[in-house]
C-alpha atoms as a PDB file:
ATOM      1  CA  UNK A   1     100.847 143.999  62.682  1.00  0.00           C
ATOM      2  CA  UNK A   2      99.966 140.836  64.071  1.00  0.00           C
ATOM      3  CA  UNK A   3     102.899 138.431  64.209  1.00  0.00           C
ATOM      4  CA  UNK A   4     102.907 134.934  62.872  1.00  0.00           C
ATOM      5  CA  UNK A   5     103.510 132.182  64.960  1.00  0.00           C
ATOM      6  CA  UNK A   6     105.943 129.463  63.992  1.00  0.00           C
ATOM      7  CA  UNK A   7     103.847 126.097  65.157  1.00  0.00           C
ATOM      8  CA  UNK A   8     106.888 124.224  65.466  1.00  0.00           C
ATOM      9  CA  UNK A   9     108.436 126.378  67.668  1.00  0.00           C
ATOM     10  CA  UNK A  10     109.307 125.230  71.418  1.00  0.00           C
ATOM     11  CA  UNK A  11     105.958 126.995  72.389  1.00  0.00           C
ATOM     12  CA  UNK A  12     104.552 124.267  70.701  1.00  0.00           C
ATOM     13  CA  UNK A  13     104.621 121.467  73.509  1.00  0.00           C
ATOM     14  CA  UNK A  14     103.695 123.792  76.617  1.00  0.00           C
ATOM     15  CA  UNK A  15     100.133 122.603  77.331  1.00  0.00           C
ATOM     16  CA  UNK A  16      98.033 124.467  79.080  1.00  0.00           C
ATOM     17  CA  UNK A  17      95.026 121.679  80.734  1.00  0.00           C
ATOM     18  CA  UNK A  18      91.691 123.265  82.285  1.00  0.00           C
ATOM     19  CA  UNK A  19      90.113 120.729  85.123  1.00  0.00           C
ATOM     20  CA  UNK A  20      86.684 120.345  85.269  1.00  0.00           C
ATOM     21  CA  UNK A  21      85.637 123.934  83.964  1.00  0.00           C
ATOM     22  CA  UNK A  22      81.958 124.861  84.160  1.00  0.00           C
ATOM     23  CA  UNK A  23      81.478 127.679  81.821  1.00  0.00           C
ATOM     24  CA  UNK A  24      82.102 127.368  78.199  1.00  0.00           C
ATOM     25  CA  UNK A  25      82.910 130.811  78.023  1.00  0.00           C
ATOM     26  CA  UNK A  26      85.806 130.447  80.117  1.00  0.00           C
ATOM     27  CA  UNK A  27      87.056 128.049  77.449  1.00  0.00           C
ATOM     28  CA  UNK A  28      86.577 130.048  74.617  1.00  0.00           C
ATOM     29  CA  UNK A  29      88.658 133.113  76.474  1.00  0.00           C
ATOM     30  CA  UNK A  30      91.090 130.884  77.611  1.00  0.00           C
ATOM     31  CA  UNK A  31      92.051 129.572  73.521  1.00  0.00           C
ATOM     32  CA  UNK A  32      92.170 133.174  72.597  1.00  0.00           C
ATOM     33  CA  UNK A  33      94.519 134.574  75.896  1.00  0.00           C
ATOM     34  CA  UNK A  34      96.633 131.237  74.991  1.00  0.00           C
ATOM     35  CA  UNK A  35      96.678 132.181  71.069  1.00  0.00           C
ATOM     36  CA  UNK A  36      97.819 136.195  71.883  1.00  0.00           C
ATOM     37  CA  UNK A  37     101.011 134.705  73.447  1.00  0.00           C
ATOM     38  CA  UNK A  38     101.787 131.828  71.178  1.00  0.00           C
ATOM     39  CA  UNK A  39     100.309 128.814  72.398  1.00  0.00           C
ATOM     40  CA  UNK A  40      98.377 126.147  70.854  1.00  0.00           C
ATOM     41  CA  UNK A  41      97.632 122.850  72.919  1.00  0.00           C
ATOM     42  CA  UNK A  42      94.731 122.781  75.062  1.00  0.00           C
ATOM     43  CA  UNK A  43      93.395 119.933  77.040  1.00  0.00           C
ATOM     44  CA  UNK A  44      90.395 119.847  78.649  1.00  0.00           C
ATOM     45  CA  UNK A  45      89.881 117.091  81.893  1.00  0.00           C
ATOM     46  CA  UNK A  46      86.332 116.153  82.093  1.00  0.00           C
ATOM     47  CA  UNK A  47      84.688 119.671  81.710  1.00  0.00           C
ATOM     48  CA  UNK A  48      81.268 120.274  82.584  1.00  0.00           C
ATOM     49  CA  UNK A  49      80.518 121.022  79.280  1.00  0.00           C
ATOM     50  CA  UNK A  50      82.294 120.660  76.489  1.00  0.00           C
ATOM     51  CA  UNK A  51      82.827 123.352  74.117  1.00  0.00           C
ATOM     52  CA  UNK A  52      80.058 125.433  72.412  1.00  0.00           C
ATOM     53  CA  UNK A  53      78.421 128.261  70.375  1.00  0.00           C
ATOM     54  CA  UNK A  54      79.599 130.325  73.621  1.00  0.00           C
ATOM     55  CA  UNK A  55      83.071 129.342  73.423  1.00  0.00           C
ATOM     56  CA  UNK A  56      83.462 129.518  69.932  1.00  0.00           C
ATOM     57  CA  UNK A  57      82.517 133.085  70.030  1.00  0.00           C
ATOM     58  CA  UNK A  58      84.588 134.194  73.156  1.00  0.00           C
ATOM     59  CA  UNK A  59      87.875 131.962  71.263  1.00  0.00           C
ATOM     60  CA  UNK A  60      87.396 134.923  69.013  1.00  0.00           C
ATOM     61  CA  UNK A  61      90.180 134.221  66.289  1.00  0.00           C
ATOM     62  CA  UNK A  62      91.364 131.652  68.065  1.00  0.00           C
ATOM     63  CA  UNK A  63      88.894 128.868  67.030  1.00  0.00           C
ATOM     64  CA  UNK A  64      91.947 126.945  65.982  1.00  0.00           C
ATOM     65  CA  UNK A  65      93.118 126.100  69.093  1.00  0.00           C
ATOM     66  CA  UNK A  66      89.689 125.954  70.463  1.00  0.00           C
ATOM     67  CA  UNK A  67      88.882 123.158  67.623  1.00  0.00           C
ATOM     68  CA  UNK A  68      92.043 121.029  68.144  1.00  0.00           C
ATOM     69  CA  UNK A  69      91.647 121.474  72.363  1.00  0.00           C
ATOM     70  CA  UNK A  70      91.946 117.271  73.716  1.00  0.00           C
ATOM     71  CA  UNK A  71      89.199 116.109  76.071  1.00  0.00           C
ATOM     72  CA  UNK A  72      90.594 113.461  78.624  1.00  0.00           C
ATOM     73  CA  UNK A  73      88.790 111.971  81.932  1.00  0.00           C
ATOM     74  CA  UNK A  74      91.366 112.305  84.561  1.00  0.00           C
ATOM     75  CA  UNK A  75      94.831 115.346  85.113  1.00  0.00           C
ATOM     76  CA  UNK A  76      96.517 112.055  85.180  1.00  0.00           C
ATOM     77  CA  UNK A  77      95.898 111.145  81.115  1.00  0.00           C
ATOM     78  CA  UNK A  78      96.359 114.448  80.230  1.00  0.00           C
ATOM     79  CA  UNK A  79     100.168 115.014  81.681  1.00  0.00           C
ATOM     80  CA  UNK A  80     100.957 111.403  81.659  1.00  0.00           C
ATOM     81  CA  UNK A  81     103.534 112.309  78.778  1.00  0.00           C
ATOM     82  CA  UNK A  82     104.922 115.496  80.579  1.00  0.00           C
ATOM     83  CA  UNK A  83     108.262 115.878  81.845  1.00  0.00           C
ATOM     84  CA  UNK A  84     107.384 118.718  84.289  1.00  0.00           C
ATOM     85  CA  UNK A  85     103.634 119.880  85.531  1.00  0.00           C
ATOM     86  CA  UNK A  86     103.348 123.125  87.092  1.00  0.00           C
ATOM     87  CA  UNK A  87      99.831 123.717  89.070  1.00  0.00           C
ATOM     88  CA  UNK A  88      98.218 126.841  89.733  1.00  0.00           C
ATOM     89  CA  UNK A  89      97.537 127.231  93.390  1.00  0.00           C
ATOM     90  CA  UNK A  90      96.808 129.962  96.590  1.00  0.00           C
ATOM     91  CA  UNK A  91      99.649 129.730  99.133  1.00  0.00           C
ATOM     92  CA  UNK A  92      97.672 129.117 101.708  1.00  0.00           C
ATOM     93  CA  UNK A  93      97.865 124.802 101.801  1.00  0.00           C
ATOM     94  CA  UNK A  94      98.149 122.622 104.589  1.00  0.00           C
ATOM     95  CA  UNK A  95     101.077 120.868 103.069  1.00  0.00           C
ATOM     96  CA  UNK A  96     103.356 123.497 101.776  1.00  0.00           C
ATOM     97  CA  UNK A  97     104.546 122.554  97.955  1.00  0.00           C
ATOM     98  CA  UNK A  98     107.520 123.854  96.184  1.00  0.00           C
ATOM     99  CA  UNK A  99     106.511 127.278  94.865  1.00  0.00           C
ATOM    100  CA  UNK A 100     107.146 129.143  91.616  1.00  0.00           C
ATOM    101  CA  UNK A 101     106.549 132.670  91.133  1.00  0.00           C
ATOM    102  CA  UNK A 102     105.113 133.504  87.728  1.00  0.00           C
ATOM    103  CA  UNK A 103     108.002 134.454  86.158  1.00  0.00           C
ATOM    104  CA  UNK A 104     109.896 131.519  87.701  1.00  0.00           C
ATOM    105  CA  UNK A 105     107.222 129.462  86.216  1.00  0.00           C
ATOM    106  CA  UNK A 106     107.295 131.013  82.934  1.00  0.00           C
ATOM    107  CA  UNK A 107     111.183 130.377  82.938  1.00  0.00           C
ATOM    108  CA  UNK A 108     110.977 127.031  84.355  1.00  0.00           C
ATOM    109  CA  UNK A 109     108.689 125.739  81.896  1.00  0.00           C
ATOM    110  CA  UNK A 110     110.870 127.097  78.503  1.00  0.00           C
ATOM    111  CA  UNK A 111     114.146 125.964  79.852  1.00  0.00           C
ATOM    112  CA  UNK A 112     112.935 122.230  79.929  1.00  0.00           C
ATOM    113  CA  UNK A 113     110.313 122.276  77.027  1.00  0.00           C
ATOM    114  CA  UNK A 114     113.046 121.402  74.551  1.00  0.00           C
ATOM    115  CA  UNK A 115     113.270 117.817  76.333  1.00  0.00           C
ATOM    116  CA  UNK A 116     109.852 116.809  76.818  1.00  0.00           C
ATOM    117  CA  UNK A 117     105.932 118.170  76.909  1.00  0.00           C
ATOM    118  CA  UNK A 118     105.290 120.890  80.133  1.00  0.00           C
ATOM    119  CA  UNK A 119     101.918 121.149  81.439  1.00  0.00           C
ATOM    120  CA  UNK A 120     100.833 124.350  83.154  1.00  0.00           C
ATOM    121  CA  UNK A 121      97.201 123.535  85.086  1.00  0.00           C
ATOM    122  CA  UNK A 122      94.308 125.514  85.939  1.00  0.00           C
ATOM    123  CA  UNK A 123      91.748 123.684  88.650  1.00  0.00           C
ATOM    124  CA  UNK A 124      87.943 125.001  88.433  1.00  0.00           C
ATOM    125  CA  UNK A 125      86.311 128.354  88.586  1.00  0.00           C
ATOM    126  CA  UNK A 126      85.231 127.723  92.203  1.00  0.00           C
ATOM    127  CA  UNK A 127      87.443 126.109  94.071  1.00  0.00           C
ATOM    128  CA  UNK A 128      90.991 125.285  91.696  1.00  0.00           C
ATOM    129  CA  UNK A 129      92.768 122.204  91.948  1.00  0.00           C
ATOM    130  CA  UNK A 130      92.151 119.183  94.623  1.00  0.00           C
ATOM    131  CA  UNK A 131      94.790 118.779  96.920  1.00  0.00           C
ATOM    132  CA  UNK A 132      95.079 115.190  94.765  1.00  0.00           C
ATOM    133  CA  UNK A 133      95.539 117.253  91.605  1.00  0.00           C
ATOM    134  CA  UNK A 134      97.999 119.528  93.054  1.00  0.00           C
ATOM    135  CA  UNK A 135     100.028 116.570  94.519  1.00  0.00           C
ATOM    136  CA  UNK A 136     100.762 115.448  90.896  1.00  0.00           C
ATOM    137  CA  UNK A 137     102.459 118.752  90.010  1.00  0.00           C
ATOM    138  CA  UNK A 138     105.971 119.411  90.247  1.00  0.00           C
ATOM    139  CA  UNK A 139     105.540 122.994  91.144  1.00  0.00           C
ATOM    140  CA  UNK A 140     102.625 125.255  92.270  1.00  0.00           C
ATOM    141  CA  UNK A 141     102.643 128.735  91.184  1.00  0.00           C
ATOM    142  CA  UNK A 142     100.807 131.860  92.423  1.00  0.00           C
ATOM    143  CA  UNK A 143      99.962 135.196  90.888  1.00  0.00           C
ATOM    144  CA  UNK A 144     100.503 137.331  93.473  1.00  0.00           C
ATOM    145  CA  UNK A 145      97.406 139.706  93.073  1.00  0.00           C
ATOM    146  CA  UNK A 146      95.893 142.628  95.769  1.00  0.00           C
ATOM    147  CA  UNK A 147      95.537 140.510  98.449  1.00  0.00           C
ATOM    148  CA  UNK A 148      92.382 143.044  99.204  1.00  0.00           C
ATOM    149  CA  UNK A 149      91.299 141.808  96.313  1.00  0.00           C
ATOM    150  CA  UNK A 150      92.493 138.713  94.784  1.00  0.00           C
ATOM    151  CA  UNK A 151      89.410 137.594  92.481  1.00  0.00           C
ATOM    152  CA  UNK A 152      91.681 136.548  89.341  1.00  0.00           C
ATOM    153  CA  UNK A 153      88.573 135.129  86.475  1.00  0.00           C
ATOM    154  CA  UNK A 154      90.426 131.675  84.948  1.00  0.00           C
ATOM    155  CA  UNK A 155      91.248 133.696  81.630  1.00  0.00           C
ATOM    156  CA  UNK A 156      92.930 135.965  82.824  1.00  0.00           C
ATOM    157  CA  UNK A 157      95.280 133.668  85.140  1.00  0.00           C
ATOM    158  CA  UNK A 158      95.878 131.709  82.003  1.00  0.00           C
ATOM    159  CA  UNK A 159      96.467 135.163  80.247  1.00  0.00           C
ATOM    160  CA  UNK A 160      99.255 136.381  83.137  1.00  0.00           C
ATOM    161  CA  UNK A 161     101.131 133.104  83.131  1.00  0.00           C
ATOM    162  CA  UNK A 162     101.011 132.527  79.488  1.00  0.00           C
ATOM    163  CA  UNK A 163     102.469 135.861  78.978  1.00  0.00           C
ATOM    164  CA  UNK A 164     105.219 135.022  81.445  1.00  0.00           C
ATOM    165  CA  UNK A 165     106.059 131.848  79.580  1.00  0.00           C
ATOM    166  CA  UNK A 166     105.955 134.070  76.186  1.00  0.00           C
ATOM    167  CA  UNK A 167     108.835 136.708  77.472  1.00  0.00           C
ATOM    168  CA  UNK A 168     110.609 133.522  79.000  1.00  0.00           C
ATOM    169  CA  UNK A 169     110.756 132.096  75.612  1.00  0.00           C
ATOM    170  CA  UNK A 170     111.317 135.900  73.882  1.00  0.00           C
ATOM    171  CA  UNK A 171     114.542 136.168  76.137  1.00  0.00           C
ATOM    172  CA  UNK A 172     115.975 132.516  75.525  1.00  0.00           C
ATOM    173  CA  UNK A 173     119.262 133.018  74.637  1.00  0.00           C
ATOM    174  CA  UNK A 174     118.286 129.466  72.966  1.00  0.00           C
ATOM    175  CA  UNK A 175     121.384 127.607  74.694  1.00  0.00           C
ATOM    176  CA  UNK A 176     120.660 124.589  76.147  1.00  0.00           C
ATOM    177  CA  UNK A 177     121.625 123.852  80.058  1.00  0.00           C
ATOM    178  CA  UNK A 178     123.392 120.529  80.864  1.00  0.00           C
ATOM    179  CA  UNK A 179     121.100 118.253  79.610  1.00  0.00           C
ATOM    180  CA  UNK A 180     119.295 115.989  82.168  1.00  0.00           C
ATOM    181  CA  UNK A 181     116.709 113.016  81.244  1.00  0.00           C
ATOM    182  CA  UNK A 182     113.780 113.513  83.822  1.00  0.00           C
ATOM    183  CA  UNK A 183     111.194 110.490  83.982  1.00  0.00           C
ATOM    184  CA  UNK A 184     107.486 111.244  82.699  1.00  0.00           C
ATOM    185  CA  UNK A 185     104.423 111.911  85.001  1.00  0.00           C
ATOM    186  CA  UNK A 186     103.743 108.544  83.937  1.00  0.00           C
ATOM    187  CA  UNK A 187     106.955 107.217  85.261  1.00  0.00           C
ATOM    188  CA  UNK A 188     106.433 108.753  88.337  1.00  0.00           C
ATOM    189  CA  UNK A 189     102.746 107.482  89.519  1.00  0.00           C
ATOM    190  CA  UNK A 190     104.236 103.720  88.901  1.00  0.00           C
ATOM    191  CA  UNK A 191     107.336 104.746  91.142  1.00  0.00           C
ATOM    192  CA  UNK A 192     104.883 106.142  93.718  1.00  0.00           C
ATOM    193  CA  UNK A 193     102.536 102.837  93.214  1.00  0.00           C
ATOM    194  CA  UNK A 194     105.512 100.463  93.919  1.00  0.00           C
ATOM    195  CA  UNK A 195     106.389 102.694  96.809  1.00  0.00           C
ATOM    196  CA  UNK A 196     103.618 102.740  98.419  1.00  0.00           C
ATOM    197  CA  UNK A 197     103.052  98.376  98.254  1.00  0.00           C
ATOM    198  CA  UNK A 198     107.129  98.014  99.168  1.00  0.00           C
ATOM    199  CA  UNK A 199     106.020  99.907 102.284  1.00  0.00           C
ATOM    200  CA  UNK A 200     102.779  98.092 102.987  1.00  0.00           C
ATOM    201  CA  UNK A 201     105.114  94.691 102.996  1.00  0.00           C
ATOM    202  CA  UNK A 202     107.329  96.060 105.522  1.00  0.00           C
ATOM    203  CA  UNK A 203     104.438  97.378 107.500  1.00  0.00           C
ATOM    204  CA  UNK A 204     105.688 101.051 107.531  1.00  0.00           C
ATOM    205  CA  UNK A 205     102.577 101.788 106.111  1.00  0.00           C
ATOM    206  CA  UNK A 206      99.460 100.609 107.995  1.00  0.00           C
ATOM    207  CA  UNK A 207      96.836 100.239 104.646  1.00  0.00           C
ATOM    208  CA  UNK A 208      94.275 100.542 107.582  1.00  0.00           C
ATOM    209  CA  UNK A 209      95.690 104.144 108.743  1.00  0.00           C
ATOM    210  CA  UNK A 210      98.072 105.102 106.015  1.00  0.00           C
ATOM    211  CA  UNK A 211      98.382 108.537 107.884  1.00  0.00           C
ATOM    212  CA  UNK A 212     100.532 111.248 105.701  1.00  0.00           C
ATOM    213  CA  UNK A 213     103.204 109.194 104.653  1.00  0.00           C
ATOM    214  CA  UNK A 214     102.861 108.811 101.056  1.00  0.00           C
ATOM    215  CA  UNK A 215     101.715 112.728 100.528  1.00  0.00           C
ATOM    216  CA  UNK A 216     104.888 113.315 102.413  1.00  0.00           C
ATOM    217  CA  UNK A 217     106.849 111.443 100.429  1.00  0.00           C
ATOM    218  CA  UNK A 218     105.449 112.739  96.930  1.00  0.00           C
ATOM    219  CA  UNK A 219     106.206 115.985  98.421  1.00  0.00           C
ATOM    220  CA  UNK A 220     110.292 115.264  99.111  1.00  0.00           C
ATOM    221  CA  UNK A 221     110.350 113.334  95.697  1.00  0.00           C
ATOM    222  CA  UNK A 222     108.838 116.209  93.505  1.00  0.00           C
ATOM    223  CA  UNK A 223     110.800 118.672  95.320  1.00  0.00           C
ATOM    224  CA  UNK A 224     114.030 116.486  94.723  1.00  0.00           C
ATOM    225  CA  UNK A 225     113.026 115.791  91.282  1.00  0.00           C
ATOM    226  CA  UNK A 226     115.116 112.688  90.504  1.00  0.00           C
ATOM    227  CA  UNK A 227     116.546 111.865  86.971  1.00  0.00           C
ATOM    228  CA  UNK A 228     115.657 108.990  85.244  1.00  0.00           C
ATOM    229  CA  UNK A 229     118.511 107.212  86.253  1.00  0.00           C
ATOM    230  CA  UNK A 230     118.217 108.018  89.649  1.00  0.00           C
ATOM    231  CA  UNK A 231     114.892 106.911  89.509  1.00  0.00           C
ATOM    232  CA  UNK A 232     115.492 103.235  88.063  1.00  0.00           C
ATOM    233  CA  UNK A 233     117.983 103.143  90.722  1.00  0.00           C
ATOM    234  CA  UNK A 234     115.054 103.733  93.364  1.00  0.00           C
ATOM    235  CA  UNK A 235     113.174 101.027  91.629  1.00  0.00           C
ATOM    236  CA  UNK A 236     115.810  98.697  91.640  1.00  0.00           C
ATOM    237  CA  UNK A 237     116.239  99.144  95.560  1.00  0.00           C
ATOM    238  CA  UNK A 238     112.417  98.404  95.696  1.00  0.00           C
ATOM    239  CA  UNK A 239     112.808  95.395  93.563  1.00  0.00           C
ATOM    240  CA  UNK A 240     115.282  93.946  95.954  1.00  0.00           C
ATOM    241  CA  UNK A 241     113.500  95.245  99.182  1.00  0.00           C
ATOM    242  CA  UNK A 242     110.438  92.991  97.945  1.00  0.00           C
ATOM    243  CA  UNK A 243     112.837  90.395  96.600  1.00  0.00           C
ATOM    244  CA  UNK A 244     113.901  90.012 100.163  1.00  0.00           C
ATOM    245  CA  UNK A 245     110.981  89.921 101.786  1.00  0.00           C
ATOM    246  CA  UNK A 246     109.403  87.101  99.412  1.00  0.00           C
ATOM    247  CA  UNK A 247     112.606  84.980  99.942  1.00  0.00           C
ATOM    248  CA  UNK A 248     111.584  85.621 103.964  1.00  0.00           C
ATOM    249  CA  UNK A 249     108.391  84.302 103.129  1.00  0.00           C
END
């Protein structure tokens, strides 16, 4: 017996966002391996095509979710309302990221979906997520497959990690952990914007051979993951910084 899905349960706001996919198909499975486990939002960043005849008949009976997926340009619009993005990702990266395993991930995203939108992303069929993307995640998570033979199609990663959010939200005992207000992706870029200019005024960064710094930085900021508060308090200091050096001037 199939079992009905409450749409305005927590599973609700986990969003799973597809970059730049280039087969329809891949869409279509990916609505249907979302619907099995109870998810419903789907947002699509500039796909190659957008969805078809093919999709519609891979979405199977899940032409729902397939029919109400978002289209946006850029990863940036479509988890600029998300309070934690989680990227998919091989281990293997020059700059090592803070890592989830899948269950972590699944876990992870259901303890914090109660207090704002989670985004879960999966980069193209060829070559995943640009190191750009990936640096506007939170977390990266892996599916740790036969390394002999690791070829994972993009359904079926969505399928794995979907299911692991699924039991994560199956075993919620539903009792909330101290509640902390974490700023939006949004929130976040413009912290990272100001940043970067504060820096440029005090000549730490060079624009002409800005080097690794701000990657670096994004990197000890995401893996810190300030509050809100703490991160109008960073602001604030930037304010001042720039306050100063104007005054100077």
């Amino acid at each position: 017996m199939t079992e009905q899905i409450d749409p305005s349960s927590l599973l609700s706001d986990v969003r799973i966002v597809l970059v730049n996919t280039s087969h329809t198909g891949n869409i279509g499975s990916t609505a249907r391996a979302m619907k099995t486990m109870g998810l419903s939002k789907l947002v699509l960043v500039d796909p190659v095509d957008e969805p078809d005849g093919k999709a519609s008949a891979l979405a199977a009976g899940a032409g729902d979710v397939l029919a109400n997926a978002k289209i946006v340009s850029s990863l940036e619009e479509a988890v600029a309302d998300c309070g934690l993005v989680v990227g998919t990702s091989a281990r293997s990266r020059t700059l090592p990221w803070p890592m989830l395993e899948p269950r972590e991930c699944g876990e992870k995203l259901v303890a914090e979906v109660a207090n704002f939108p989670v985004a879960l992303v999966f980069g193209r069929e060829n070559n995943g997520l640009s190191n750009e993307e990936l640096q506007q995640c939170h977390f990266h998570v892996c599916i740790p497959a036969n390394p002999e033979y690791s070829s994972l199609n993009l359904a079926a990663a969505v399928q794995t990690l979907c299911y692991e959010v699924r039991m994560a939200y199956l075993n919620s005992t539903r009792i909330p952990e101290e509640t902390r207000e974490y700023p939006l992706s949004d929130d976040l870029e413009r912290f990272y914007s100001h940043l970067e200019q504060t820096l440029s005024k005090t000549n730490f960064i060079i624009p002409q051979h800005p080097g690794m710094v701000m990657t670096k930085l994004r990197r000890l900021f995401n893996r810190a993951r300030p509050e809100t508060q703490e991160l109008n308090i960073l602001r604030g200091i930037l304010a001042s910084v720039n306050k100063s050096i104007d005054n100077k001037g």
